[in-house]
C-alpha atoms as a PDB file:
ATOM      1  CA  UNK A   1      13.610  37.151  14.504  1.00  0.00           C
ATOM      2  CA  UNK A   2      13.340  35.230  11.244  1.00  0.00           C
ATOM      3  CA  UNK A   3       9.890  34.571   9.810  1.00  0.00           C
ATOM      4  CA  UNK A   4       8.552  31.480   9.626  1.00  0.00           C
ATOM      5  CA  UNK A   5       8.617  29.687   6.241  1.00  0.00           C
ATOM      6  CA  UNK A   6       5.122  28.785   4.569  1.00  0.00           C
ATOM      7  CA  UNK A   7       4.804  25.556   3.829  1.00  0.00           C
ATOM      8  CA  UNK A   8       3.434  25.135   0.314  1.00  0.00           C
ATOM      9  CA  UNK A   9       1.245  22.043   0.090  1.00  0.00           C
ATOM     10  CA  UNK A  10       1.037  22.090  -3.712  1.00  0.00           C
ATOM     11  CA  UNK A  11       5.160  21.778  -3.525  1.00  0.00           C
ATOM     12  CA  UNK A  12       4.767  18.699  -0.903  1.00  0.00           C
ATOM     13  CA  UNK A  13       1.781  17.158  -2.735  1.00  0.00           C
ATOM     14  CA  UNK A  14       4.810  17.253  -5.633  1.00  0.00           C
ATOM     15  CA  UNK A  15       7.436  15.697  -3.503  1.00  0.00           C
ATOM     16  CA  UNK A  16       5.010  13.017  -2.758  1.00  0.00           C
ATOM     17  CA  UNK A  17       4.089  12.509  -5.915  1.00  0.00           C
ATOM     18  CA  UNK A  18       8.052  11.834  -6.996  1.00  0.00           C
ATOM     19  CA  UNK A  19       8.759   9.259  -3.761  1.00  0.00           C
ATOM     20  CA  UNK A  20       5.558   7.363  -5.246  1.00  0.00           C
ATOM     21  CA  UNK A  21       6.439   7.616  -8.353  1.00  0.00           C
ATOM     22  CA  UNK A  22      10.556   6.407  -7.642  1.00  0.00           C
ATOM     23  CA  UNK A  23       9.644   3.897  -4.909  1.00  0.00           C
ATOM     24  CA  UNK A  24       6.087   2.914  -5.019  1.00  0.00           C
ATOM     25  CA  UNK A  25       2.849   3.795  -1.880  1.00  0.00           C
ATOM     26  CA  UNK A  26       4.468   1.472   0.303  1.00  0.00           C
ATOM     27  CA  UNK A  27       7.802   4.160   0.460  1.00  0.00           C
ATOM     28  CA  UNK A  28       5.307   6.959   1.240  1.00  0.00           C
ATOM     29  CA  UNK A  29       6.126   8.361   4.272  1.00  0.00           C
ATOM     30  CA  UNK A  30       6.383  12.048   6.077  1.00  0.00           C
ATOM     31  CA  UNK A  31       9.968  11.151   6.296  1.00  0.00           C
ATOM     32  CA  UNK A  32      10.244  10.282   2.103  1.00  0.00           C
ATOM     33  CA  UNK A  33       8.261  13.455   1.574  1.00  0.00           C
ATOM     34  CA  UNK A  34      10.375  15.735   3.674  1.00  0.00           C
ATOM     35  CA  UNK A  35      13.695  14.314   1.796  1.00  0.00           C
ATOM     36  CA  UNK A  36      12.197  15.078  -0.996  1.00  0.00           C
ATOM     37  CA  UNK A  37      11.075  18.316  -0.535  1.00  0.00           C
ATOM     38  CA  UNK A  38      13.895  19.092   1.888  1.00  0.00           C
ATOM     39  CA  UNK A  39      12.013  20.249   5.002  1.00  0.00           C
ATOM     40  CA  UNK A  40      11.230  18.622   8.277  1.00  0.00           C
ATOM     41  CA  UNK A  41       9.584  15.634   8.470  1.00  0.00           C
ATOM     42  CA  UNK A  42       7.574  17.639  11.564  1.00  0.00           C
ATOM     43  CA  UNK A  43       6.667  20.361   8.936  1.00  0.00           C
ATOM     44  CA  UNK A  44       4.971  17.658   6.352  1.00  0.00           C
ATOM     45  CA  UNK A  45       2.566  16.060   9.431  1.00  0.00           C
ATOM     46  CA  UNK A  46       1.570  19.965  10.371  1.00  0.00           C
ATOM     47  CA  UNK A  47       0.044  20.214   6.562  1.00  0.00           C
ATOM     48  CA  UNK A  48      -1.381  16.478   6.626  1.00  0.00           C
ATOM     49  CA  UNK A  49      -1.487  15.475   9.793  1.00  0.00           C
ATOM     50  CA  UNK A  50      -1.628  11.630   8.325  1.00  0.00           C
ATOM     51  CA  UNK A  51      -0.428   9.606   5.618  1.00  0.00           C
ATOM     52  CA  UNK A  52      -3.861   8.767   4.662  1.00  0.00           C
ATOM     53  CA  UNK A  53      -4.634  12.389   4.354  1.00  0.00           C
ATOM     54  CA  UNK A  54      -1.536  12.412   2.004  1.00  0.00           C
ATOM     55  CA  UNK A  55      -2.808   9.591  -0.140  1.00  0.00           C
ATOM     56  CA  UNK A  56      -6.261  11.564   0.121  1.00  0.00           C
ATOM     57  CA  UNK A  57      -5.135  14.777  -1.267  1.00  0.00           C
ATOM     58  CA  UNK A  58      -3.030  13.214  -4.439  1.00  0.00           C
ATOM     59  CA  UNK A  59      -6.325  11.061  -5.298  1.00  0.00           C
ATOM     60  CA  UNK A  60      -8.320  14.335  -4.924  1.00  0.00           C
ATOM     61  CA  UNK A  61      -5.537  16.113  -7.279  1.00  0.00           C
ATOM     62  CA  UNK A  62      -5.003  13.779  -9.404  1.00  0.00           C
ATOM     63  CA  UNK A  63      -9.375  13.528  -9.789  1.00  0.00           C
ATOM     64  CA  UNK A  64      -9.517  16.523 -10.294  1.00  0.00           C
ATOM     65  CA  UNK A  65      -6.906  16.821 -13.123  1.00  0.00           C
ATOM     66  CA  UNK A  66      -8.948  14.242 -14.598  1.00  0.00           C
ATOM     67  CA  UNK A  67     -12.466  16.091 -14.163  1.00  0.00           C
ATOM     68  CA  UNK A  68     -11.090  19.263 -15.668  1.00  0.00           C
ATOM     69  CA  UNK A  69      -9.806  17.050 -18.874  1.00  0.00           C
ATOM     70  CA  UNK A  70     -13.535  15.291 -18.823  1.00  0.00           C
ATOM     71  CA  UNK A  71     -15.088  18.754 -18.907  1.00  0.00           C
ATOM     72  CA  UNK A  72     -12.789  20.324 -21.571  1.00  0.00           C
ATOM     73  CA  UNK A  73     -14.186  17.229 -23.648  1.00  0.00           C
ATOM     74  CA  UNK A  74     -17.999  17.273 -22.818  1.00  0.00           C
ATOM     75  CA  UNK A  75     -20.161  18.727 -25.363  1.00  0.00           C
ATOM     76  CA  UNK A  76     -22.286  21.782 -24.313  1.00  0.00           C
ATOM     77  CA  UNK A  77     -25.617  20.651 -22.641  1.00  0.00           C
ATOM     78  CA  UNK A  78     -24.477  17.256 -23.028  1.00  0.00           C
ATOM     79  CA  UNK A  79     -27.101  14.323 -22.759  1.00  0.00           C
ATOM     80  CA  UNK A  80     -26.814  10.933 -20.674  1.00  0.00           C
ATOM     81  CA  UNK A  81     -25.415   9.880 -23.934  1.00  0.00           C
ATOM     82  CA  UNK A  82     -22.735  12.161 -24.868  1.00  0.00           C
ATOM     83  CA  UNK A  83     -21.316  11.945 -21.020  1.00  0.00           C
ATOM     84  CA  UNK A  84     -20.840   8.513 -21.364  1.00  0.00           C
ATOM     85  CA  UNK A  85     -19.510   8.764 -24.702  1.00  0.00           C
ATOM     86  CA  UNK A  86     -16.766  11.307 -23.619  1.00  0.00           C
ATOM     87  CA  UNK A  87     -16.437   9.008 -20.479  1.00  0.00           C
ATOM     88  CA  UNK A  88     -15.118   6.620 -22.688  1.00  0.00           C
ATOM     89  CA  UNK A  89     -12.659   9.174 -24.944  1.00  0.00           C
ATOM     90  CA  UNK A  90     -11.832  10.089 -21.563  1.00  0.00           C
ATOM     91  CA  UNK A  91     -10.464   6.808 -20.068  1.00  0.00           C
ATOM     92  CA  UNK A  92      -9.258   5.914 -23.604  1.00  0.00           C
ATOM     93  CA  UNK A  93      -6.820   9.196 -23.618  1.00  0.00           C
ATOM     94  CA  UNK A  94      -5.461   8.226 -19.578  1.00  0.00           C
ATOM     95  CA  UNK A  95      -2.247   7.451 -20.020  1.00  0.00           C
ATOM     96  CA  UNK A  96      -0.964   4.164 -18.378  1.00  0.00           C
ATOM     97  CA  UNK A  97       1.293   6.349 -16.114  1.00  0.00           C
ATOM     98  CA  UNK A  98      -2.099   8.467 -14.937  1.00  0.00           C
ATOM     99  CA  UNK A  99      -3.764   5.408 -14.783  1.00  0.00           C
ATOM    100  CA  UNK A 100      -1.525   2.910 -12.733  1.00  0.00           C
ATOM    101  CA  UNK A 101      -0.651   5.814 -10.246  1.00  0.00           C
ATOM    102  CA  UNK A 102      -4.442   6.168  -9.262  1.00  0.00           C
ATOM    103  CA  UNK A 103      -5.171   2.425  -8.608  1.00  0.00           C
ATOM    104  CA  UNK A 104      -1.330   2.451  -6.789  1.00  0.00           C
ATOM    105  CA  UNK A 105      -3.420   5.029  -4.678  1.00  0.00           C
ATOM    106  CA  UNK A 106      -6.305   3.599  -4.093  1.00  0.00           C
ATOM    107  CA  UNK A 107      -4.490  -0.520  -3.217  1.00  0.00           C
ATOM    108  CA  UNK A 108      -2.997   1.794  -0.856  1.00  0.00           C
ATOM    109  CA  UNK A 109      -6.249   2.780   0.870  1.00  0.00           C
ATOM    110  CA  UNK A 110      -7.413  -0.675   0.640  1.00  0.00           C
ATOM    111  CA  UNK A 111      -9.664  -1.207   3.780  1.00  0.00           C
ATOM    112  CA  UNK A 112     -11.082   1.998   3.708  1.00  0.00           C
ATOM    113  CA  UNK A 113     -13.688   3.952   1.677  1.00  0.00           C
ATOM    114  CA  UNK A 114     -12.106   6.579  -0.407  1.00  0.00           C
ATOM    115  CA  UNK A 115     -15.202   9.168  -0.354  1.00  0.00           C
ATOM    116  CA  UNK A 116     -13.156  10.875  -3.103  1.00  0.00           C
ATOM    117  CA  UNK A 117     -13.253   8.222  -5.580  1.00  0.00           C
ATOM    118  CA  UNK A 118     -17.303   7.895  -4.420  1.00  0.00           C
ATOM    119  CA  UNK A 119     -18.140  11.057  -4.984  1.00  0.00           C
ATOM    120  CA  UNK A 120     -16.236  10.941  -8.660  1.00  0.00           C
ATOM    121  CA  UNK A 121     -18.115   7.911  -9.762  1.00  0.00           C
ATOM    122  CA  UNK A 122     -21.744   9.894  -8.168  1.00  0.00           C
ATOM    123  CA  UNK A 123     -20.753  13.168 -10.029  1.00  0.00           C
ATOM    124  CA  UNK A 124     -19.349  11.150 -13.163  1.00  0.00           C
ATOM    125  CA  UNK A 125     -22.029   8.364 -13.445  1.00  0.00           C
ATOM    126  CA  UNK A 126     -24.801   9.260 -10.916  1.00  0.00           C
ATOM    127  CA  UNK A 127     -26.199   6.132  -8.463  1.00  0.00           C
ATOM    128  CA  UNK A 128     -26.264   4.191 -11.679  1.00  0.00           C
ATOM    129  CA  UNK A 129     -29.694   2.554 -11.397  1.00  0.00           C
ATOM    130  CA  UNK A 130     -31.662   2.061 -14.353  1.00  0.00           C
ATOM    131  CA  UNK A 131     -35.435   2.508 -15.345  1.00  0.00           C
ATOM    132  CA  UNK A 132     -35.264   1.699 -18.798  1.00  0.00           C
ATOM    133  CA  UNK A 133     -33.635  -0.718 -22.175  1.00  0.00           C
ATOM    134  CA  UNK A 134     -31.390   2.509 -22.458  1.00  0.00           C
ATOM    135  CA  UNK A 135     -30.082   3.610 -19.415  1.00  0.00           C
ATOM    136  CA  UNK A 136     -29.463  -0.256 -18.467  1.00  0.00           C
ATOM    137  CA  UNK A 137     -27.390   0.285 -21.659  1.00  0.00           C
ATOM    138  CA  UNK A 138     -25.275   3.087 -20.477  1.00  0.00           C
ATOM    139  CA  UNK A 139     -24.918   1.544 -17.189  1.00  0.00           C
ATOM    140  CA  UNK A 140     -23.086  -1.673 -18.716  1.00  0.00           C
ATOM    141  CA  UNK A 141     -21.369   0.722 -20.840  1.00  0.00           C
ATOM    142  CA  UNK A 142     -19.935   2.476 -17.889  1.00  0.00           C
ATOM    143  CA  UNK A 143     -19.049  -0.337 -15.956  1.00  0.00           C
ATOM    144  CA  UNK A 144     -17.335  -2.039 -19.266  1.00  0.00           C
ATOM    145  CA  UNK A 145     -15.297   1.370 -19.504  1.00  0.00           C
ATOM    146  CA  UNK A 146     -13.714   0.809 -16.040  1.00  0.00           C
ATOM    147  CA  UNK A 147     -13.492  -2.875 -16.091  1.00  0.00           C
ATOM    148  CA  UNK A 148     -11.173  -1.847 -19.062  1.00  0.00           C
ATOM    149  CA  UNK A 149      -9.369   1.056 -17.381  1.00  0.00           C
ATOM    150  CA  UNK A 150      -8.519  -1.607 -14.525  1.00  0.00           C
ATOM    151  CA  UNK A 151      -7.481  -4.146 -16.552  1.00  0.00           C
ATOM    152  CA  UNK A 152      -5.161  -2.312 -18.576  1.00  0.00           C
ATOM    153  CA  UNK A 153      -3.824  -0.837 -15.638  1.00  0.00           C
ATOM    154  CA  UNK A 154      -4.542  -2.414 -12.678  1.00  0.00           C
ATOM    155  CA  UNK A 155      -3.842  -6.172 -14.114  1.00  0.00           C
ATOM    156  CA  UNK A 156      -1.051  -4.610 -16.708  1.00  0.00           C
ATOM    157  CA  UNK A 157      -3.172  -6.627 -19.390  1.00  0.00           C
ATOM    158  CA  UNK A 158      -0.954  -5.923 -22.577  1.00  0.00           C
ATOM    159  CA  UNK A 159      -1.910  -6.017 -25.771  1.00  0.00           C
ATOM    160  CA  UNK A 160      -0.493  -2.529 -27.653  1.00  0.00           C
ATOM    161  CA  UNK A 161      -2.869   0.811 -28.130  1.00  0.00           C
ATOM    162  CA  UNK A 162      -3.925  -0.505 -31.289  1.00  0.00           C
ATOM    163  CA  UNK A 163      -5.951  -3.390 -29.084  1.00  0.00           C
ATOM    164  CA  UNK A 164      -7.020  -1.294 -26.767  1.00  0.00           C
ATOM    165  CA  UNK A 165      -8.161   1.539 -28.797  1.00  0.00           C
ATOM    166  CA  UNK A 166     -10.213  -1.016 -30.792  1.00  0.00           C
ATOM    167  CA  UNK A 167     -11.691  -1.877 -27.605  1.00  0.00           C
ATOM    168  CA  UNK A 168     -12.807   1.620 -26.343  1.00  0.00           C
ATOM    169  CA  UNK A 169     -13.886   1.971 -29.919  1.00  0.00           C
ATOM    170  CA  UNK A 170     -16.178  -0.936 -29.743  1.00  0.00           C
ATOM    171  CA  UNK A 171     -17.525   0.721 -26.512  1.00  0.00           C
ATOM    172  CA  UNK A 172     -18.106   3.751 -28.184  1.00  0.00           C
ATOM    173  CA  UNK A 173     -19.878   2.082 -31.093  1.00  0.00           C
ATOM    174  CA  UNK A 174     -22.199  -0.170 -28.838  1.00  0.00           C
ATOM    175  CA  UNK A 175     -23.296   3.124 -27.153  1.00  0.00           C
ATOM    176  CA  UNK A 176     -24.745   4.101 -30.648  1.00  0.00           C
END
């Protein structure tokens, strides 16, 4: 008797990855994946078990890509300061791609809470309340950051790097 093939979830997060990449979250299916990654479409629901699960685990991979690129930026013993400061590097370096496939994820999810994305903005910003001129500062700072990440690729606001590197620039300066 043949043994059974293992199912390598890395390899099907891939092949999900390409369909929403070709064909957009709306094409995301067990079905697309299983083309894709040429298995059964019975074999990608025994690793998920749902599409949102599917849409769960590329936000969570694609986070965590993202973390790891924070962290390789973040000063040693870094200060409320210097994390929002590489924050802002951070979003500046996303790429478009990077960033339009993680909002494509999330519209996707729309109607439900994505505890991944909570838990990112906790680790990444904590429960952003303020006690002082400064850290109401920072807080304003942080929300500016993403109200830029979503415009540029959310809204597809074009204007050319050189705009929007002035603008994370200005962000950067007006943190001090």
């Amino acid at each position: 008797m043949a043994r059974p093939k293992t199912i390598d979830r890395d390899s099907l997060l891939d092949a999900a990855e390409n369909v929403l990449g070709r064909e957009g979250a709306a094409a995301l299916s067990f079905g697309a994946i299983a083309t894709e990654a040429g298995i059964s479409k019975a074999s990608v629901q025994s690793v998920f078990g749902s599409r949102e699960k599917v849409l769960d685990a590329l936000l969570d991979r694609w986070l965590n890509k993202e973390q790891e690129r924070y962290r390789t930026l973040l000063p040693e013993n870094a200060d409320a300061k210097a994390r929002l400061l590489t924050h802002i590097s951070a979003t500046q370096q996303e790429t478009s791609e990077a960033g339009i496939r993680t909002l494509t994820l999330l519209a996707a999810q729309a109607g439900t809470q994505s505890e991944s994305m909570v838990n990112w903005y906790k680790e990444r910003f904590g429960n952003l309340e303020a006690t002082d001129e400064a850290s109401r500062k920072r807080r304003i700072l942080y929300l500016a950051t993403e109200g830029a990440f979503m415009m540029r690729n959310m809204v597809g606001f074009e204007s050319g790097s050189a705009f929007w590197d002035e603008v994370f620039n200005d962000l950067k300066e007006f943190a001090g």
